[in-house]
C-alpha atoms as a PDB file:
ATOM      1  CA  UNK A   1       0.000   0.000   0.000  1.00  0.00           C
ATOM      2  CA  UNK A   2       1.787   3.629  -1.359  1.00  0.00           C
ATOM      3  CA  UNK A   3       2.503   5.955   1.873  1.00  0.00           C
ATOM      4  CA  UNK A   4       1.223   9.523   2.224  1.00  0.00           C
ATOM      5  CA  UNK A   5       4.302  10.928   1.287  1.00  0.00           C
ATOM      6  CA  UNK A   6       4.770  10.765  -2.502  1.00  0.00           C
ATOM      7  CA  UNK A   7       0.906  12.587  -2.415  1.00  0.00           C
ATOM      8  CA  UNK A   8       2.473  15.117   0.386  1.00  0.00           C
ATOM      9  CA  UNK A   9       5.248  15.812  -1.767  1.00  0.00           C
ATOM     10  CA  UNK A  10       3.445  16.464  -4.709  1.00  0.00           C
ATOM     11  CA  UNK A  11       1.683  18.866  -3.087  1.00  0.00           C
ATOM     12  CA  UNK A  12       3.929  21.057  -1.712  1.00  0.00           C
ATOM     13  CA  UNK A  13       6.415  21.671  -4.225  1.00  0.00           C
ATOM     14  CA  UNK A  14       8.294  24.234  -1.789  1.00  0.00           C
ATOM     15  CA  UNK A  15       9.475  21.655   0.612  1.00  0.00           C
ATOM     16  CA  UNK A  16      10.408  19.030  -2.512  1.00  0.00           C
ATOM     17  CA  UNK A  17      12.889  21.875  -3.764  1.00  0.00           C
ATOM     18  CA  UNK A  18      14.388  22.368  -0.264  1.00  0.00           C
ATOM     19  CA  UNK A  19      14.913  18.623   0.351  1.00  0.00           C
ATOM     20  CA  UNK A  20      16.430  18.176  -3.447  1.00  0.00           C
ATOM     21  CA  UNK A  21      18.628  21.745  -1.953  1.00  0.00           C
ATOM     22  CA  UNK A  22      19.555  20.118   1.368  1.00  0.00           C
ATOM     23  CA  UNK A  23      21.171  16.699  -0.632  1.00  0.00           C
ATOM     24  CA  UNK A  24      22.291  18.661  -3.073  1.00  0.00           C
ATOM     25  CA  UNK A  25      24.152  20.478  -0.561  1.00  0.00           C
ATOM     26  CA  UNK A  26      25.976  17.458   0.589  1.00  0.00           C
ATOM     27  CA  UNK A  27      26.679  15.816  -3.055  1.00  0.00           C
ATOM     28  CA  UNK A  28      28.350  19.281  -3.955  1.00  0.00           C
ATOM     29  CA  UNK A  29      30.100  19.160  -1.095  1.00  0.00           C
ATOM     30  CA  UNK A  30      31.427  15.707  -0.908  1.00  0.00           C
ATOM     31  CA  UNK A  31      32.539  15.436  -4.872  1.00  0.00           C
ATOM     32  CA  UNK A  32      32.273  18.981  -5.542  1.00  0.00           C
ATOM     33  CA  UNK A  33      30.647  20.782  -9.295  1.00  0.00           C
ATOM     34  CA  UNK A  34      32.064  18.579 -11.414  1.00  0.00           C
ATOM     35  CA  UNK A  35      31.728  15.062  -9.505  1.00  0.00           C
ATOM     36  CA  UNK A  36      28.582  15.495  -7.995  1.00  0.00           C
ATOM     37  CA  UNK A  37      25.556  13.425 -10.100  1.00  0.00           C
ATOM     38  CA  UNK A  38      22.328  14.678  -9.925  1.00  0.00           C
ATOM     39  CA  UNK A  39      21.200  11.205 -10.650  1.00  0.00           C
ATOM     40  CA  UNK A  40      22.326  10.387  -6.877  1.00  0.00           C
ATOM     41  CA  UNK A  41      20.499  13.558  -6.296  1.00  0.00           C
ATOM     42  CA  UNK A  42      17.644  12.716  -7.799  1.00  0.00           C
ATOM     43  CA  UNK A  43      17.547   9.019  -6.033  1.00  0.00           C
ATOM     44  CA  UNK A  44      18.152  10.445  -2.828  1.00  0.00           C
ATOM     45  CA  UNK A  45      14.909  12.696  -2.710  1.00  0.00           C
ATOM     46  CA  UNK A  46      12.867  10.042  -4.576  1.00  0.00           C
ATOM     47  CA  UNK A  47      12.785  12.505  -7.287  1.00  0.00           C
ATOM     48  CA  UNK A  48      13.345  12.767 -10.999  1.00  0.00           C
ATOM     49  CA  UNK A  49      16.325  14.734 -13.156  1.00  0.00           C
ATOM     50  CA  UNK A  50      13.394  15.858 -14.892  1.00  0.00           C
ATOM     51  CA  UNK A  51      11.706  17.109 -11.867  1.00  0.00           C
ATOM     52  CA  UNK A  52      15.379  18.919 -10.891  1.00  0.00           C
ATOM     53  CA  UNK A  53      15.797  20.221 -14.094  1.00  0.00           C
ATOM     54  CA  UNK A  54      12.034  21.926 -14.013  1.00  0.00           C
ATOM     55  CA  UNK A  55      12.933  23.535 -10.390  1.00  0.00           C
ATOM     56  CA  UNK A  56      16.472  24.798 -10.973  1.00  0.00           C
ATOM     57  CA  UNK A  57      17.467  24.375 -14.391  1.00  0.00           C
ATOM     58  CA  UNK A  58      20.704  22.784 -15.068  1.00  0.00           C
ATOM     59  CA  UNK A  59      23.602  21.383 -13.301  1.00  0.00           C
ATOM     60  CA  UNK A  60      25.165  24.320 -12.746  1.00  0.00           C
ATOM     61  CA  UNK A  61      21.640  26.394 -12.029  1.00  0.00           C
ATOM     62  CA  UNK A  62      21.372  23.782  -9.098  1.00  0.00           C
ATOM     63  CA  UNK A  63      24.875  24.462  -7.461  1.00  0.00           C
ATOM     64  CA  UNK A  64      24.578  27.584  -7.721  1.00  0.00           C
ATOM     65  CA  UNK A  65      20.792  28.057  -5.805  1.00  0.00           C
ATOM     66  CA  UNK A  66      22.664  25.545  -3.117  1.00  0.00           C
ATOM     67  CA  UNK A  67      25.427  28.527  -2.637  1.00  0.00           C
ATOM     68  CA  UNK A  68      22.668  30.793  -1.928  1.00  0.00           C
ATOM     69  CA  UNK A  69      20.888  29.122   0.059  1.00  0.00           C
ATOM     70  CA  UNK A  70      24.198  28.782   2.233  1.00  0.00           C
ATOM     71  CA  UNK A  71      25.356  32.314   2.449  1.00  0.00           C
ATOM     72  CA  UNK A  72      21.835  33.166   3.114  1.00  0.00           C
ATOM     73  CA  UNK A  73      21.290  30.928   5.899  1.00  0.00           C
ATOM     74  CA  UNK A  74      24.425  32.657   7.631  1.00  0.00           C
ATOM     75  CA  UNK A  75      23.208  35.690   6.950  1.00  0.00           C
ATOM     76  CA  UNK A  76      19.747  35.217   8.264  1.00  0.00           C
ATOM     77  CA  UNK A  77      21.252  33.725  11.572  1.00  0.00           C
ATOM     78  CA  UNK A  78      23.304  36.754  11.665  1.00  0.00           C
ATOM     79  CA  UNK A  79      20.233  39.422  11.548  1.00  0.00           C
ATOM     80  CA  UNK A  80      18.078  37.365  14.345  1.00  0.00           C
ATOM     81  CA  UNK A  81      21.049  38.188  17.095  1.00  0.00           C
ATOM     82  CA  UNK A  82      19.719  40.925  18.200  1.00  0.00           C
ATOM     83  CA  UNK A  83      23.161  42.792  18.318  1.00  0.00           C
ATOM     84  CA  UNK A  84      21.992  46.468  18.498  1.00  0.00           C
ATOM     85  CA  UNK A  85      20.871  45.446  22.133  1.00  0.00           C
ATOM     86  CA  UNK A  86      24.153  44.720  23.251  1.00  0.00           C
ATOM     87  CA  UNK A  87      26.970  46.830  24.039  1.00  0.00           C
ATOM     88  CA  UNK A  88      29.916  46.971  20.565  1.00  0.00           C
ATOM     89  CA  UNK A  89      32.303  44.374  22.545  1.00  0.00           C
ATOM     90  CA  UNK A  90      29.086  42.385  23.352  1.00  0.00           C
ATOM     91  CA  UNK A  91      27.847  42.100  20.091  1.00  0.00           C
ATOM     92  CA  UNK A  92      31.372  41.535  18.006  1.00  0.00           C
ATOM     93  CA  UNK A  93      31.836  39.024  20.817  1.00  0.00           C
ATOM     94  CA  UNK A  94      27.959  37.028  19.950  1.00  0.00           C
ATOM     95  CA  UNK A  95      28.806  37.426  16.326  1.00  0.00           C
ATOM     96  CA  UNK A  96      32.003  35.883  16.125  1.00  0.00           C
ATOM     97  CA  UNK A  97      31.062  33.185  18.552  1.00  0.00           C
ATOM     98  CA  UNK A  98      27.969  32.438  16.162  1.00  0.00           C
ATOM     99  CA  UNK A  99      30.230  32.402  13.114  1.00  0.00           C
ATOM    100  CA  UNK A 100      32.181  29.970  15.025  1.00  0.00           C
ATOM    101  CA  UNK A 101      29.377  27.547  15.798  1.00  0.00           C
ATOM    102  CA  UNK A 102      27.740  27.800  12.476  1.00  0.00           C
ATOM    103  CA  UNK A 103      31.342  27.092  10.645  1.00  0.00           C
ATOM    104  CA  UNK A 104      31.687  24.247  13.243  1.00  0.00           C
ATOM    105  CA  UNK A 105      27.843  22.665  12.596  1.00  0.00           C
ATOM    106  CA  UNK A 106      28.452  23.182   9.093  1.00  0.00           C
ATOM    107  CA  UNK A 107      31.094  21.582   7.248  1.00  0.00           C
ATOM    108  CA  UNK A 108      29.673  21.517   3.990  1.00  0.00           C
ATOM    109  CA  UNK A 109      29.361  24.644   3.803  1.00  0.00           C
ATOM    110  CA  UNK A 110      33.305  25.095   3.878  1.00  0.00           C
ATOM    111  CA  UNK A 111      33.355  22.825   1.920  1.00  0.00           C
ATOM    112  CA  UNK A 112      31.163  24.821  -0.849  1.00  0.00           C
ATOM    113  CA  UNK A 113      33.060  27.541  -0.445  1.00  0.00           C
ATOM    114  CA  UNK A 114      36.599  26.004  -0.826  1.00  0.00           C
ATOM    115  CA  UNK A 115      35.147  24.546  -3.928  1.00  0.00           C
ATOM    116  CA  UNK A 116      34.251  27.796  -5.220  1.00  0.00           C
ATOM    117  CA  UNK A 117      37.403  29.465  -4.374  1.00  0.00           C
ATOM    118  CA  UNK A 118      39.093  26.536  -6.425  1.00  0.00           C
ATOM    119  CA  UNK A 119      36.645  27.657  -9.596  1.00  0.00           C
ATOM    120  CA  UNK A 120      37.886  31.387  -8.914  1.00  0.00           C
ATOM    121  CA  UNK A 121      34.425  32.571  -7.518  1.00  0.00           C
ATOM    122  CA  UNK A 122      33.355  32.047 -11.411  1.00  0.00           C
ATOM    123  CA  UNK A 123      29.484  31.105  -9.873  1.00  0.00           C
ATOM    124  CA  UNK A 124      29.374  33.059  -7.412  1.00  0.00           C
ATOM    125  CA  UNK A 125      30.066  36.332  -9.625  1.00  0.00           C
ATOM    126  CA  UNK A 126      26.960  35.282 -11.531  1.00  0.00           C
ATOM    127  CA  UNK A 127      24.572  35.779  -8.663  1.00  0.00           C
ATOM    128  CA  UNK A 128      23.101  39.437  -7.815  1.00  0.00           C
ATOM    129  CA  UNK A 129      21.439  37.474  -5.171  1.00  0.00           C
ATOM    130  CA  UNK A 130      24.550  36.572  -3.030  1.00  0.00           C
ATOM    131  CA  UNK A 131      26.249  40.143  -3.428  1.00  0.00           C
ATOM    132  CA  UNK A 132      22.701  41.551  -2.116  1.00  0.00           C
ATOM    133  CA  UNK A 133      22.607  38.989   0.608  1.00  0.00           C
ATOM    134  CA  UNK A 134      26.683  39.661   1.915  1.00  0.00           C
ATOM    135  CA  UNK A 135      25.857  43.375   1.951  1.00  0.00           C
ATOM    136  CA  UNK A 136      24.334  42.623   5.472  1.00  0.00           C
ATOM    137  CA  UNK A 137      27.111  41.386   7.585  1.00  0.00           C
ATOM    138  CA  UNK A 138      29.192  44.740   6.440  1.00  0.00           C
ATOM    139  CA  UNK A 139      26.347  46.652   7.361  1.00  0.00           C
ATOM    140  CA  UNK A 140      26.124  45.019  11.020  1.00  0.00           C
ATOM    141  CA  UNK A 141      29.632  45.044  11.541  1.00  0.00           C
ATOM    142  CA  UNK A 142      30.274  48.673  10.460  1.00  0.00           C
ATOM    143  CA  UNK A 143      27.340  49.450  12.904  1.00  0.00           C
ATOM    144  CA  UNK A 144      29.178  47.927  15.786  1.00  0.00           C
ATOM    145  CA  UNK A 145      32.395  49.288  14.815  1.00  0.00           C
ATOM    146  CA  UNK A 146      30.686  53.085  14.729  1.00  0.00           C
ATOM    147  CA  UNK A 147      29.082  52.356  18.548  1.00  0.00           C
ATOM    148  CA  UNK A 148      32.343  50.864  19.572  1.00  0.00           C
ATOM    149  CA  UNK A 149      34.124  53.524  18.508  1.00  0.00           C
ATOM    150  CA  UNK A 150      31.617  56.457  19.922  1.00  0.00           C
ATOM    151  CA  UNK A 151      31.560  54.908  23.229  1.00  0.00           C
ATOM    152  CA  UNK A 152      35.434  54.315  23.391  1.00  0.00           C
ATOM    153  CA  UNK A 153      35.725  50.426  23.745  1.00  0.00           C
ATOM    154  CA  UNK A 154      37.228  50.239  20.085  1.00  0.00           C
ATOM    155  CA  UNK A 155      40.483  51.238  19.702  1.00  0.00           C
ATOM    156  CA  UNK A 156      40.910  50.637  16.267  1.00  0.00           C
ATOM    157  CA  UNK A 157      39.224  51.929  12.919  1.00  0.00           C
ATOM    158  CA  UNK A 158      38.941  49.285  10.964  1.00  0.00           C
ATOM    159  CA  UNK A 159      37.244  48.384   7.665  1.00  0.00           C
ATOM    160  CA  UNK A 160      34.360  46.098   8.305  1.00  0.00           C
ATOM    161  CA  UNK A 161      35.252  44.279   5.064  1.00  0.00           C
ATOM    162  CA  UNK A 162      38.609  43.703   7.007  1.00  0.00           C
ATOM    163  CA  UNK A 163      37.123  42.756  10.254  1.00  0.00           C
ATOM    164  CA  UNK A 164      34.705  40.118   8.899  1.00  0.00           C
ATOM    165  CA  UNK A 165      37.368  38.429   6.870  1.00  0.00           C
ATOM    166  CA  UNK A 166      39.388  38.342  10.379  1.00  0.00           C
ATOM    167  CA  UNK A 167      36.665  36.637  11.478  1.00  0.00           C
ATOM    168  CA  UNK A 168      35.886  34.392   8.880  1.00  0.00           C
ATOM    169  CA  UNK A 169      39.840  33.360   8.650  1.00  0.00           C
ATOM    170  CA  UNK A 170      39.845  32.106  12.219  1.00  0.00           C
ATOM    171  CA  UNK A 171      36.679  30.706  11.918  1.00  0.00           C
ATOM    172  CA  UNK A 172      36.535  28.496   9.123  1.00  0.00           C
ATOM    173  CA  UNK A 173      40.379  27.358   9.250  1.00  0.00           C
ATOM    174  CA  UNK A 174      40.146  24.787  11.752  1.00  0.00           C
ATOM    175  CA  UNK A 175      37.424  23.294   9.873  1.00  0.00           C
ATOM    176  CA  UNK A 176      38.990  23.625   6.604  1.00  0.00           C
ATOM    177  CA  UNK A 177      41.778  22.546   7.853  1.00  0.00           C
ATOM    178  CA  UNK A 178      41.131  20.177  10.823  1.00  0.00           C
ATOM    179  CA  UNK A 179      42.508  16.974   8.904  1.00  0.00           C
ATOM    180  CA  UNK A 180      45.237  17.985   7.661  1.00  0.00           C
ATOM    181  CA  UNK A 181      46.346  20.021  10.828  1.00  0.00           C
ATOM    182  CA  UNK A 182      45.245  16.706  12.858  1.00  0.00           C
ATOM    183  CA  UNK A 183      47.616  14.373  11.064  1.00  0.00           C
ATOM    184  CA  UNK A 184      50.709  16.726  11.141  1.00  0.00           C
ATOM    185  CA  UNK A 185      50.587  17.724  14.984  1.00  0.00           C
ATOM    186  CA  UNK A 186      48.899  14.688  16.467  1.00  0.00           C
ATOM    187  CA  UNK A 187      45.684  16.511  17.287  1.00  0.00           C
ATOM    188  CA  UNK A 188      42.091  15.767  17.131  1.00  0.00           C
ATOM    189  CA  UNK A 189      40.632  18.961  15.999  1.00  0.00           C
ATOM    190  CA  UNK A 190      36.930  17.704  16.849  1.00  0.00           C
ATOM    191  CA  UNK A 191      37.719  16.949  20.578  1.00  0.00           C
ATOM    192  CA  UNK A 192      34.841  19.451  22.276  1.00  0.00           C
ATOM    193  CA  UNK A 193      37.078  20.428  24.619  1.00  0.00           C
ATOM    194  CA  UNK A 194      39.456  22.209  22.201  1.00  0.00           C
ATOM    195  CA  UNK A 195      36.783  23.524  20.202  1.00  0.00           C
ATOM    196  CA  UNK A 196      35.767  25.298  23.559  1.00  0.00           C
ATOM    197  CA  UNK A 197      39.579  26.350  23.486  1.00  0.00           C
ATOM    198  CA  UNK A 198      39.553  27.616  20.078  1.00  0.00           C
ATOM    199  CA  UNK A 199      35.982  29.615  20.155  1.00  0.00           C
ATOM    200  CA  UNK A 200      37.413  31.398  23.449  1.00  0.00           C
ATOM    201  CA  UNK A 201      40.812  32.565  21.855  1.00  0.00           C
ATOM    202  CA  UNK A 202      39.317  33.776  18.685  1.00  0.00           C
ATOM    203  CA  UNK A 203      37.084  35.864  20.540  1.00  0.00           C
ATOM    204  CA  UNK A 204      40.190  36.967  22.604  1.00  0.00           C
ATOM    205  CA  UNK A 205      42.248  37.392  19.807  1.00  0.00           C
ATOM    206  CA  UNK A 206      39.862  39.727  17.467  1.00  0.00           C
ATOM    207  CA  UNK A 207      38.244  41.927  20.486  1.00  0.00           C
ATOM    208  CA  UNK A 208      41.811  42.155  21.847  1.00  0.00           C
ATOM    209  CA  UNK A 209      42.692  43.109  18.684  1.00  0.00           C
ATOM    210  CA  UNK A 210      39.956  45.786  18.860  1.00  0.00           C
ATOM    211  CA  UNK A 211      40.286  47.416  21.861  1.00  0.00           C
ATOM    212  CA  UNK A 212      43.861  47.428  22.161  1.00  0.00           C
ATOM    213  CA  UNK A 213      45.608  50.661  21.261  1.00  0.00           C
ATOM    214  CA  UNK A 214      48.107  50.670  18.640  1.00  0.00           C
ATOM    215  CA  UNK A 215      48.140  51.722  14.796  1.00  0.00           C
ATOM    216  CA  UNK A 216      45.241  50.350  11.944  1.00  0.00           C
ATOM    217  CA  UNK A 217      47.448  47.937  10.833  1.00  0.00           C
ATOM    218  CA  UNK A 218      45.676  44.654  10.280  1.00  0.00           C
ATOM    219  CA  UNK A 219      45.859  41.324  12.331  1.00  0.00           C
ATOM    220  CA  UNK A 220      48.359  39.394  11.118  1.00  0.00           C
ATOM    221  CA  UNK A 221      47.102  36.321  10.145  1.00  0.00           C
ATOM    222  CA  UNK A 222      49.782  33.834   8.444  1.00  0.00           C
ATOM    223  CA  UNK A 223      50.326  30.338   7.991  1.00  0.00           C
ATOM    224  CA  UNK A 224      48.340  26.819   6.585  1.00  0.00           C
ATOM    225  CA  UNK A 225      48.397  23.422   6.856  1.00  0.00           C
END
């Protein structure tokens, strides 16, 4: 006897394309644009190529609506925080400890973006929607950095653009790089205890940074593994 959920499917075509997004998300990841199948796709949702196809277009129509939908969700996260309640160090300190946790809950999404970097941002650069969406996180962080630096808690002027990619360098390189850093120095980079570690000395390490009085130079941040 057929189960409800073919019918339920049918029916709401909305939540079909977000579960054909969500493995598409991890196919992309795992073999990246070019190995990824959207037959595997397409067996994994109980759908059809045709059916992908007729929601996102092509191959490459379908990674690219799964970036999107991954910078958005970071983004969207991002404007429920309800940073202009807290004080600048408060808020830079919430943000950076969310981009943390969402880098650490969301490997794929590294992934995706490593890919991309690899293809020289050539998808991303197609999408008006992803330049729209990024606009955001400048926006909050050059709000913080104005109140931080009104109320004397931030030292330094900074360009936002500058401060978030401080933020997303310490952030997403012990994900990107947690095996290859493991096997060299004999560390398990998934051990909660040092991810505890690591979340608290990033935080240190960029409000130091901040409040700290010195010249604009930026953080240096060298080094990979």
């Amino acid at each position: 006897m057929p189960t409800s959920e073919p019918k339920s499917r049918k029916n709401d075509p909305e939540t079909t394309k977000q579960d054909i997004l969500a493995v598409a998300t991890e196919e992309f990841a795992a073999y990246g644009l070019a190995g990824a199948r959207v037959d595997a796709i397409a067996e994994r949702t109980k759908t059809s190529k045709r059916m992908i196809y007729y929601y996102f277009g092509g191959k490459e129509d379908l990674y690219l609506a799964v970036l999107e939908r991954s910078y958005r969700s970071i983004r969207v996260l991002e404007s429920n925080l309800g940073l202009g309640k807290l004080s600048p160090v408060d808020a830079l300190r919430r943000l950076i400890e969310s981009t943390f946790e969402y880098d650490e809950k969301n490997p794929d999404f590294i992934r995706l973006v490593a890919g991309e970097n690899i293809n020289r941002a050539e998808h991303i650069r197609r999408s008006t929607l992803l330049r729209d969406v990024n606009t955001s996180i400048i926006t909050t962080l050059t709000e913080v950095v104005r109140r931080g630096r009104e109320d004397g808690s931030f030292k330094r002027d900074i360009d936002p653009i500058d401060l978030h990619m401080m933020i997303s360098a310490l952030c997403i390189f012990r994900v990107a790089n947690r095996y290859t850093f493991g096997a060299l120095f004999r560390r398990d980079m998934l051990d909660p205890t040092l991810t505890d570690t690591h979340r608290a000395m990033t935080c240190e390490m960029i409000i130091g940074y901040m409040t700290s009085e010195g010249g604009d130079a930026p953080l240096c941040l060298t080094g990979a593994a």
